[in-house]
N, C-alpha and C. Protein backbone atom coordinates (compact mmCIF):
# COMPACT_ATOMS: atom_id res chain seq x y z
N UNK A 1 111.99 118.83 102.12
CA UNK A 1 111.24 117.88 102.91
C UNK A 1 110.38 117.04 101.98
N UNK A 2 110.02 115.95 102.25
CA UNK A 2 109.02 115.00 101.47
C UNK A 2 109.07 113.76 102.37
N UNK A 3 108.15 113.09 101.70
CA UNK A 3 107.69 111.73 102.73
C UNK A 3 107.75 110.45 101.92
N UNK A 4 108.04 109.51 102.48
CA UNK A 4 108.24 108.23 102.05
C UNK A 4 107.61 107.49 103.03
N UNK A 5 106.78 106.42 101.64
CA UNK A 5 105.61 105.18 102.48
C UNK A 5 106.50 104.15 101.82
N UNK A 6 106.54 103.28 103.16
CA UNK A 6 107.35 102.27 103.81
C UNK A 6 106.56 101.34 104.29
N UNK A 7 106.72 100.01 103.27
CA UNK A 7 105.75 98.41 103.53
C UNK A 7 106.77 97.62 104.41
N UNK A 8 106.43 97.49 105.68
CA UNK A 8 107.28 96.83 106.71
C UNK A 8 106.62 95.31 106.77
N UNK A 9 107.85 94.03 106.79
CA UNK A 9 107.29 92.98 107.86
C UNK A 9 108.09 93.09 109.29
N UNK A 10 107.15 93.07 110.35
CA UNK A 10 107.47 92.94 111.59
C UNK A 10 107.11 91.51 111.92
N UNK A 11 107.87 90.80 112.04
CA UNK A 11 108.38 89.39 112.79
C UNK A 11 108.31 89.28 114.48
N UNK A 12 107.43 88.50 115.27
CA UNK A 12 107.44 88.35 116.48
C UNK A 12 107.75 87.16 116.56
N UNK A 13 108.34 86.68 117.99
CA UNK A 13 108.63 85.33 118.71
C UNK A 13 107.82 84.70 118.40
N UNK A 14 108.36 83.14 117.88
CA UNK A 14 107.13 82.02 117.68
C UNK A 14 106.52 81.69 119.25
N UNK A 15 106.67 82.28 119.84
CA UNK A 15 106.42 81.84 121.18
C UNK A 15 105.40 83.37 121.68
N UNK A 16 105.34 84.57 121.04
CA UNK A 16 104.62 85.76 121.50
C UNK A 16 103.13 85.95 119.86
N UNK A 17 102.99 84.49 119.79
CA UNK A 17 101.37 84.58 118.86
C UNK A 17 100.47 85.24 119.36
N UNK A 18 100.63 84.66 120.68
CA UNK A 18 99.40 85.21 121.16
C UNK A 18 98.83 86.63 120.89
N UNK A 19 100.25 87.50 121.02
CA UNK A 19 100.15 88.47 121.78
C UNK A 19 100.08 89.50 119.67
N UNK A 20 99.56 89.01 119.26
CA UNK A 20 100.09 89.41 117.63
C UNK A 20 98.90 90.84 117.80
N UNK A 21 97.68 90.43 118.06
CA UNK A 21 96.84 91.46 118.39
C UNK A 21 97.11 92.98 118.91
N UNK A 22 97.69 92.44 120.13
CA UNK A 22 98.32 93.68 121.25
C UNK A 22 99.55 94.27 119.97
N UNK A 23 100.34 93.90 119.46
CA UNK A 23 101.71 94.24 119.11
C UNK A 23 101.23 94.93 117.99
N UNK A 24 99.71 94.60 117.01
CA UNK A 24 99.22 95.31 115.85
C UNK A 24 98.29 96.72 117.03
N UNK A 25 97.88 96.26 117.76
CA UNK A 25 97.14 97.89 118.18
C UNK A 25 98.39 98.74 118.75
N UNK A 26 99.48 98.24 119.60
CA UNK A 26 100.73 99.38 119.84
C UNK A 26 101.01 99.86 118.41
N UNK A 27 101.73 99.19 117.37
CA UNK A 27 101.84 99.83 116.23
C UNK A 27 100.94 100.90 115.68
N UNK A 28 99.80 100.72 115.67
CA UNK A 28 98.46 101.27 115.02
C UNK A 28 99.13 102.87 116.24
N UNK A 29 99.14 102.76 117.58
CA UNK A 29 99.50 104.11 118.58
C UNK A 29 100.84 104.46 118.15
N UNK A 30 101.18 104.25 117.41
CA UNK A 30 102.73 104.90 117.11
C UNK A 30 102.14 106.77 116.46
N UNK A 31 103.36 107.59 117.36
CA UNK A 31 102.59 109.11 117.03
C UNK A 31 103.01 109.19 115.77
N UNK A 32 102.37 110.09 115.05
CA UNK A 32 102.09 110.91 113.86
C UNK A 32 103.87 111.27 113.73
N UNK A 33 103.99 111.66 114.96
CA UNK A 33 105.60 112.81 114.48
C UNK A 33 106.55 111.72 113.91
N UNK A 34 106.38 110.37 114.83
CA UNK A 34 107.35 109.50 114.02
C UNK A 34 107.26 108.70 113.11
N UNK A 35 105.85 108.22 112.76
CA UNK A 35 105.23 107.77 111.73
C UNK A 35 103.67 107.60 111.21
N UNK A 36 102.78 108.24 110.12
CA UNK A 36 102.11 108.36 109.85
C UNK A 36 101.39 106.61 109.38
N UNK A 37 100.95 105.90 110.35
CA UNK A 37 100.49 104.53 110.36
C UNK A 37 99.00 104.13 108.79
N UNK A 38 99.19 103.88 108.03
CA UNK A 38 98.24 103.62 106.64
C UNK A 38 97.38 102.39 106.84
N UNK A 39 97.89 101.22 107.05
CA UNK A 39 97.90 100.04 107.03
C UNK A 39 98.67 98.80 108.36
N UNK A 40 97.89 98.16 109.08
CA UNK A 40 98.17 96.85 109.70
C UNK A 40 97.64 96.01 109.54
N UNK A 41 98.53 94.58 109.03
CA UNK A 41 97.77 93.65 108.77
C UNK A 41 98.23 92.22 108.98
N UNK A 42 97.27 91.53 109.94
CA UNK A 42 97.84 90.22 110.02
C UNK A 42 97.96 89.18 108.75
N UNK A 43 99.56 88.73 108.73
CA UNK A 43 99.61 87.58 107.75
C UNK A 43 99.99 86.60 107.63
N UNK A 44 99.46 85.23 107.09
CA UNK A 44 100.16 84.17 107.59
C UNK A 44 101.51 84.11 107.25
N UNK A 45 102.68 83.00 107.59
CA UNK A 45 104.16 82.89 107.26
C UNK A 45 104.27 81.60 107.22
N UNK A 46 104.06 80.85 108.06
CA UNK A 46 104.22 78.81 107.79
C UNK A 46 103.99 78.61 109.13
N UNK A 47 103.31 77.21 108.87
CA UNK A 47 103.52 76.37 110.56
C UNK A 47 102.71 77.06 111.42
N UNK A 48 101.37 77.90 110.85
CA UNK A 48 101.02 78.72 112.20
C UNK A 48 101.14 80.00 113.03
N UNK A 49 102.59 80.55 111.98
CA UNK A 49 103.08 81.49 112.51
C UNK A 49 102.57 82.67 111.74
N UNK A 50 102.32 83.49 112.36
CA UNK A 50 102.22 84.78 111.48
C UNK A 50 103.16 86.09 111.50
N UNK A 51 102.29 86.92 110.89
CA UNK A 51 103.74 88.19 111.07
C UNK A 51 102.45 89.25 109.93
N UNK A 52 103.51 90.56 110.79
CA UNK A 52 102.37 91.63 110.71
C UNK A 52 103.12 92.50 109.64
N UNK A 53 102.07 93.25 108.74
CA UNK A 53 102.96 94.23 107.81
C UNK A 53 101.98 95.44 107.74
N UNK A 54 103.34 96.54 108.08
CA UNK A 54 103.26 97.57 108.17
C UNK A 54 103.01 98.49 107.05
N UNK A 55 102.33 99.38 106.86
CA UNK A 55 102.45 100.68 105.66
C UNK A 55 102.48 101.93 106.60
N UNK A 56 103.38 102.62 106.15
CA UNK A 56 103.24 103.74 106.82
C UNK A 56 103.84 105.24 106.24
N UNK A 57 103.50 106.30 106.23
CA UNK A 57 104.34 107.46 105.64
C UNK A 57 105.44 108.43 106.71
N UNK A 58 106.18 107.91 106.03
CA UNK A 58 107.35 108.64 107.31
C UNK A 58 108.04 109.66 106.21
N UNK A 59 108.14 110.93 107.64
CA UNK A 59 109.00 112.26 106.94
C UNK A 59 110.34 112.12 106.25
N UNK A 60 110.85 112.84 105.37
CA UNK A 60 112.27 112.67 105.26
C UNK A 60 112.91 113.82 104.24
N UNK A 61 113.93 113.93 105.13
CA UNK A 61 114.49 115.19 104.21
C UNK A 61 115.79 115.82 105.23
N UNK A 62 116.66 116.90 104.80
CA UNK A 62 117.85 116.84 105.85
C UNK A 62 117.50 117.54 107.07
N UNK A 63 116.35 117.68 107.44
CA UNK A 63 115.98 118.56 108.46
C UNK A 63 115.81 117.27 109.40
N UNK A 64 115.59 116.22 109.28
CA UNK A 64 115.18 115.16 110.15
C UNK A 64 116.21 114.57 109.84
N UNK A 65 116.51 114.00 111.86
CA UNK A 65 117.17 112.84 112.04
C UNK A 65 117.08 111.50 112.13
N UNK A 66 117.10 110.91 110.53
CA UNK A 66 117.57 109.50 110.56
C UNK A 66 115.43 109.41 110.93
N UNK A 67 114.66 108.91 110.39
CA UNK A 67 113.37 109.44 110.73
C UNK A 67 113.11 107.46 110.19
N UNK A 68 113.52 107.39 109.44
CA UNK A 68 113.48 105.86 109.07
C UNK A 68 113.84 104.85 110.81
N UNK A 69 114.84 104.65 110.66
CA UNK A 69 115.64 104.27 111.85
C UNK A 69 114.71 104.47 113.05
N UNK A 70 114.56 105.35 113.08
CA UNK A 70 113.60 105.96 114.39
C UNK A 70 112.09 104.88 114.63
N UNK A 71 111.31 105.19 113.38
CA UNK A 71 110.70 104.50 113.31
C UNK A 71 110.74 103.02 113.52
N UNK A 72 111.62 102.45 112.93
CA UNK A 72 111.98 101.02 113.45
C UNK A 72 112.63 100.57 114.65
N UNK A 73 113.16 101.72 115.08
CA UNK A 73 113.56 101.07 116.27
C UNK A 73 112.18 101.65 117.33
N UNK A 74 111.21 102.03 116.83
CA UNK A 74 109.90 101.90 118.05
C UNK A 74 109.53 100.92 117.99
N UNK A 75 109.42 99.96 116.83
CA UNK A 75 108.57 98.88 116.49
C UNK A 75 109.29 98.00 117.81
N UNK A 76 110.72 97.42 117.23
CA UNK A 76 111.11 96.80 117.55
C UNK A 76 111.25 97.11 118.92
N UNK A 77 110.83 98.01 119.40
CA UNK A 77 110.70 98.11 121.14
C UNK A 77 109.60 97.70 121.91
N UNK A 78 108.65 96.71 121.06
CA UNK A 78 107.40 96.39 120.99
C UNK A 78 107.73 94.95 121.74
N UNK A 79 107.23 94.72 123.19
CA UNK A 79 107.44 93.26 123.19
C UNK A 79 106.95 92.06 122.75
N UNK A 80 108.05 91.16 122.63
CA UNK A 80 108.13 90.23 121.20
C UNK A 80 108.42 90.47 120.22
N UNK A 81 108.94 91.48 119.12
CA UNK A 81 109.01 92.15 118.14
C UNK A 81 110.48 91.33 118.22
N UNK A 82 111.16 90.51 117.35
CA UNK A 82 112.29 90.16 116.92
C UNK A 82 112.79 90.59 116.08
N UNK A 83 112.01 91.33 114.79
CA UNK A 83 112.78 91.76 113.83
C UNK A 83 111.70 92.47 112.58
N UNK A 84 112.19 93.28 111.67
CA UNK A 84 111.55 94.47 111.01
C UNK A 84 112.65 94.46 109.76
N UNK A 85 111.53 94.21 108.76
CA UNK A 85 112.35 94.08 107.11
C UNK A 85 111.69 95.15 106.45
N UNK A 86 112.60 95.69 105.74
CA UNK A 86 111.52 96.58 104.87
C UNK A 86 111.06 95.75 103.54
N UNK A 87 109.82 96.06 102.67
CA UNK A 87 109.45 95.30 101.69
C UNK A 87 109.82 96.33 100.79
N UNK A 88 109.17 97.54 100.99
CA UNK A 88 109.03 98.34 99.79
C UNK A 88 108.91 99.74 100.43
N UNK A 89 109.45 100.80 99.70
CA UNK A 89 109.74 101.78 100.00
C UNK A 89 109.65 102.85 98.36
N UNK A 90 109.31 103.32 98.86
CA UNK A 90 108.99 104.72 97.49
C UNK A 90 108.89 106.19 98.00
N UNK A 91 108.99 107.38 97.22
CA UNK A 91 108.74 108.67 97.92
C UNK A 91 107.67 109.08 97.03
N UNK A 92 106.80 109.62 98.27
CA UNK A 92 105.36 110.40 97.54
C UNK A 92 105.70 111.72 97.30
């Protein structure tokens, strides 16, 4: 078992700005079991738009299923959430 911290950009609808606030405090409630949340932070991108990046320490090892994946697909269940890149990834 060991853990890996994972620098995410999460991308929302140019049309769900508003809502960039709400979509950084759901993230921030994401549980512990599926990801250990470090860091949220609003950032600009062009034109106005922004986009949020994630740090977080997620489990991994063969006892867990797919624990990466998991994690991203909560994000992206976030409404407005269009899309989730990883930046950087390392194991602690």
């Amino acid at each position: 078992m060991g853990e890996v911290i994972v620098k995410y950009k999460v991308m929302l609808e140019s049309d769900s700005m508003s809502r960039i606030d709400e979509v950084c405090n759901q993230i921030e409630g994401i549980p512990n079991t599926i990801g250990a949340i470090q860091l949220v932070e609003k950032k600009p991108l062009a034109f106005g738009l922004m986009f949020v990046e994630v740090t977080a320490i997620i489990q991994d090892g063969e006892e867990f299923d797919n624990p990466l994946g998991k994690f991203e697909d909560e994000v992206k269940s976030f409404e407005g959430v269009t899309e989730i890149e990883t930046l950087e990834m390392g194991r602690l």
